[in-house]
Protein backbone atom coordinates (compact mmCIF):
# COMPACT_ATOMS: atom_id res chain seq x y z
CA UNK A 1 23.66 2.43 -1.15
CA UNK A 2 22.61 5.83 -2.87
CA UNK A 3 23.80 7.69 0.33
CA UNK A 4 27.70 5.86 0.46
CA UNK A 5 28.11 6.03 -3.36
CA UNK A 6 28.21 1.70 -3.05
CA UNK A 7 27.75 -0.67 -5.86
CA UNK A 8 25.78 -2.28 -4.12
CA UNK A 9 28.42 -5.19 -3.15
CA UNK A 10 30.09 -5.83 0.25
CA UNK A 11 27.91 -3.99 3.00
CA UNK A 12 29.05 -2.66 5.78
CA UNK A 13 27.25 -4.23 8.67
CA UNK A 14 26.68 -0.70 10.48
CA UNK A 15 25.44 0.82 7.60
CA UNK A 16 22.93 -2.24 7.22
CA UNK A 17 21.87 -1.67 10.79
CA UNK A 18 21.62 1.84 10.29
CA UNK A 19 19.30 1.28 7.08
CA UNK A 20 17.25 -1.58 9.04
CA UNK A 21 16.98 0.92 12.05
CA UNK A 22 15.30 3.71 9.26
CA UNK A 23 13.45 1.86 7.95
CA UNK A 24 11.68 0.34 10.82
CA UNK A 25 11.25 4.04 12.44
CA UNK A 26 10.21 4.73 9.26
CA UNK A 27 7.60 1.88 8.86
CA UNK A 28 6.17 2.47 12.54
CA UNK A 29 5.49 6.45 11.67
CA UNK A 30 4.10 5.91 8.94
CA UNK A 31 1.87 3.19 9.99
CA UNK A 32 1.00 5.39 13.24
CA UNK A 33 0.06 8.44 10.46
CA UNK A 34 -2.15 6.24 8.34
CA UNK A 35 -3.76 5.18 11.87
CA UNK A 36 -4.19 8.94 12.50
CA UNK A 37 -5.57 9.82 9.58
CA UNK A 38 -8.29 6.80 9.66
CA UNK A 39 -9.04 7.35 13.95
CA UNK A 40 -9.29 11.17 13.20
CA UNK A 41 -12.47 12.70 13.51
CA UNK A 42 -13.72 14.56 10.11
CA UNK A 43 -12.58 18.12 11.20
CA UNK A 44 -9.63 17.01 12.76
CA UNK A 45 -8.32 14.91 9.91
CA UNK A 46 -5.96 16.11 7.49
CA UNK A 47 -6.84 17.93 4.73
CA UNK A 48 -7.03 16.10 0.79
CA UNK A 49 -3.75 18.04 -0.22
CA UNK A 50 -1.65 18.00 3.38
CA UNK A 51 0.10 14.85 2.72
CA UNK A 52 0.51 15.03 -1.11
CA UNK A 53 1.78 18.50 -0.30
CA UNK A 54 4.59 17.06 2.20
CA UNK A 55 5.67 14.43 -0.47
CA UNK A 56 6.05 17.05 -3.20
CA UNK A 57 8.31 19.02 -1.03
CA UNK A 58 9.91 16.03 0.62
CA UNK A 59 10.66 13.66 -1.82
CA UNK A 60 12.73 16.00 -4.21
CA UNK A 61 14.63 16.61 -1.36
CA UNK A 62 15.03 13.35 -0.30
CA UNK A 63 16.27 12.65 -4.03
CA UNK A 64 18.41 15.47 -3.84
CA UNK A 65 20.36 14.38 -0.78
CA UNK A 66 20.73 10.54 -2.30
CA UNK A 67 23.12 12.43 -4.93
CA UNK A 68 20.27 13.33 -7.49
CA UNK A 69 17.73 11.29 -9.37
CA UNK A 70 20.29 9.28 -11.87
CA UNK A 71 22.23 7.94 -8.70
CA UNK A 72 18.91 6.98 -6.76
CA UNK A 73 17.44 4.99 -10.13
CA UNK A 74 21.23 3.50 -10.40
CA UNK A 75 20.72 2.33 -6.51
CA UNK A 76 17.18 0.80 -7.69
CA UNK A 77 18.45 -0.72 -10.83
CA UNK A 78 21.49 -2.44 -8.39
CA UNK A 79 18.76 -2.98 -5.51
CA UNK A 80 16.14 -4.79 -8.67
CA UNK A 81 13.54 -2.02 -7.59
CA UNK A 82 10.91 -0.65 -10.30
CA UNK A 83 10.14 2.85 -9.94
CA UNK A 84 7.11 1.96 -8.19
CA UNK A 85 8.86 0.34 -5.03
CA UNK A 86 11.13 3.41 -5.23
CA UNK A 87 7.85 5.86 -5.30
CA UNK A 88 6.44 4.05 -2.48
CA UNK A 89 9.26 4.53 -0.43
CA UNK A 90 8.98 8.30 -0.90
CA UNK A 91 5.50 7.94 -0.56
CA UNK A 92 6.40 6.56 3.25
CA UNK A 93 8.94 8.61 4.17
CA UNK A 94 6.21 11.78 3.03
CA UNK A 95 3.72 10.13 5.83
CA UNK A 96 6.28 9.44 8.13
CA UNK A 97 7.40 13.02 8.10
CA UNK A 98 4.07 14.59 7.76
CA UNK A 99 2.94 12.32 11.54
CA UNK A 100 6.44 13.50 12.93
CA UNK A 101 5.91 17.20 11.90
CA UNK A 102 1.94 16.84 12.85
CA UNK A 103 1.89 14.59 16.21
CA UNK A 104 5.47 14.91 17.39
CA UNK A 105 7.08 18.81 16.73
CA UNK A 106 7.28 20.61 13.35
CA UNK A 107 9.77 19.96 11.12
CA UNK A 108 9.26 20.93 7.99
CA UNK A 109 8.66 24.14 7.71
CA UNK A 110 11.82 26.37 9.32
CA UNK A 111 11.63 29.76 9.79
CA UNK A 112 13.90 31.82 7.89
CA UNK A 113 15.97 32.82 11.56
CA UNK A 114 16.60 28.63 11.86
CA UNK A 115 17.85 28.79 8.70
CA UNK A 116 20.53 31.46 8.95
CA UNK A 117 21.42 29.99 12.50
CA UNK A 118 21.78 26.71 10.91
CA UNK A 119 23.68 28.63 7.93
CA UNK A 120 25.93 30.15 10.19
CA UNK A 121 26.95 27.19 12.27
CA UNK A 122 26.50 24.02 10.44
CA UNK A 123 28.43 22.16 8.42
CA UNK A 124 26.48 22.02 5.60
CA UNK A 125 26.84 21.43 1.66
CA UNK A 126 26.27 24.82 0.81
CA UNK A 127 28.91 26.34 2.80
CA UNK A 128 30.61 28.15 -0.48
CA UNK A 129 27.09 30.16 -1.31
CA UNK A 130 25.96 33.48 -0.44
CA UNK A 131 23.11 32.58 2.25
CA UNK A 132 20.45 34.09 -0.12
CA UNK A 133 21.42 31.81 -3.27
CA UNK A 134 21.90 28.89 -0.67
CA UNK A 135 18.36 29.77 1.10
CA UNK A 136 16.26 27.23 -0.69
CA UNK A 137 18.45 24.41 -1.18
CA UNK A 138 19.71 24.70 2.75
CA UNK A 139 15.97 24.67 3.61
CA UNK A 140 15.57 21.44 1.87
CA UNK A 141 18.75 19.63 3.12
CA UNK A 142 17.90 20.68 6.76
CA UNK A 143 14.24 19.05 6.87
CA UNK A 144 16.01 15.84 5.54
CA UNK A 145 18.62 16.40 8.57
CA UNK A 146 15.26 16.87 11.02
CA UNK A 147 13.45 14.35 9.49
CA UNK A 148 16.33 12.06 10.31
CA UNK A 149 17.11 12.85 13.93
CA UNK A 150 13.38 13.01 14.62
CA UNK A 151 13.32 9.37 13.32
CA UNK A 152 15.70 8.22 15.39
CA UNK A 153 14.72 9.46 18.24
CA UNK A 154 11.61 8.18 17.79
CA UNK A 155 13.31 4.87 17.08
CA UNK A 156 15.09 5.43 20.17
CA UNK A 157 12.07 6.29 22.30
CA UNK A 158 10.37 3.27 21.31
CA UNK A 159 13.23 0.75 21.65
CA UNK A 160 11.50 0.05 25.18
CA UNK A 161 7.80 -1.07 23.56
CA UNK A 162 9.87 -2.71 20.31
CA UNK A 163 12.11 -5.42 20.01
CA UNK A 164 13.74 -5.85 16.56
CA UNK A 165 15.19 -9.27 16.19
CA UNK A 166 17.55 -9.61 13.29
CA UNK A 167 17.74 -13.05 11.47
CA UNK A 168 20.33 -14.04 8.72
């Protein structure tokens, strides 16, 4: 709802699939980077700050690209979710990310040469800014944007070992 600009009334069906479809990618890495971090040997498991790290840096983003924090606590007031469900939410989408980025391919961290390639030929929201003012901002939408095709195909890699059976 926070991404369309809804009310919250009247659904489209694909974008309810497409939400389902996230969120169960979302669930599964997240569940496979809590498994990682319990299975992990001492030295091999992530540090105390890694993941709290990721959220800080994700979730403002995340926020960000929902239209800002007044739109995403207008989507929870219209959803009846306390700020609690909405901070566990980031919470998972801060694992997820950090098991993609860890145990799949990096993600999160582009290098400034992605950036200007992604500058120069992506349509992005920060098209009307000098690359340098647009630097930080651009490096924040894009990790959402690899976050979210790194969950999918994910989703879609696992469609063959998952079935999702939707009930109304």
């Amino acid at each position: 709802m926070a991404e369309n600009g809804g009310t919250g009334e009247g659904y489209q069906e694909r974008d309810v699939r497409a939400a389902m479809e996230h969120d169960v990618a979302e669930q599964m890495l997240a569940s496979l980077a809590e498994k990682l971090i319990a299975d992990s040997p001492a030295e091999k498991r992530p540090g105390l700050g890694e993941v709290p790290r990721v959220e800080a840096e994700l979730g403002p983003a995340l926020v960000e690209r929902l239209g800002g924090r007044a739109h995403v606590d207008e989507a929870a007031l219209a959803e009846h979710l306390d700020n609690a469900e909405v901070e566990a939410l980031l919470h998972r989408a801060a694992l997820a990310a950090w098991y993609l980025d860890r145990a799949v391919t990096p993600i999160l961290h582009p290098s400034d040469e992605q950036l200007r390639d992604v500058y120069r030929t992506s349509a992005h929201p920060y098209r009307a800014q000098p690359y340098e003012q647009a630097r930080e901002a651009l490096a924040r939408w894009f990790v959402v944007e690899r976050v979210r095709v790194a969950e999918s195909a994910f989703l879609q890699s696992a469609r063959s070992r998952v079935r999702i059976i939707v009930t109304r």
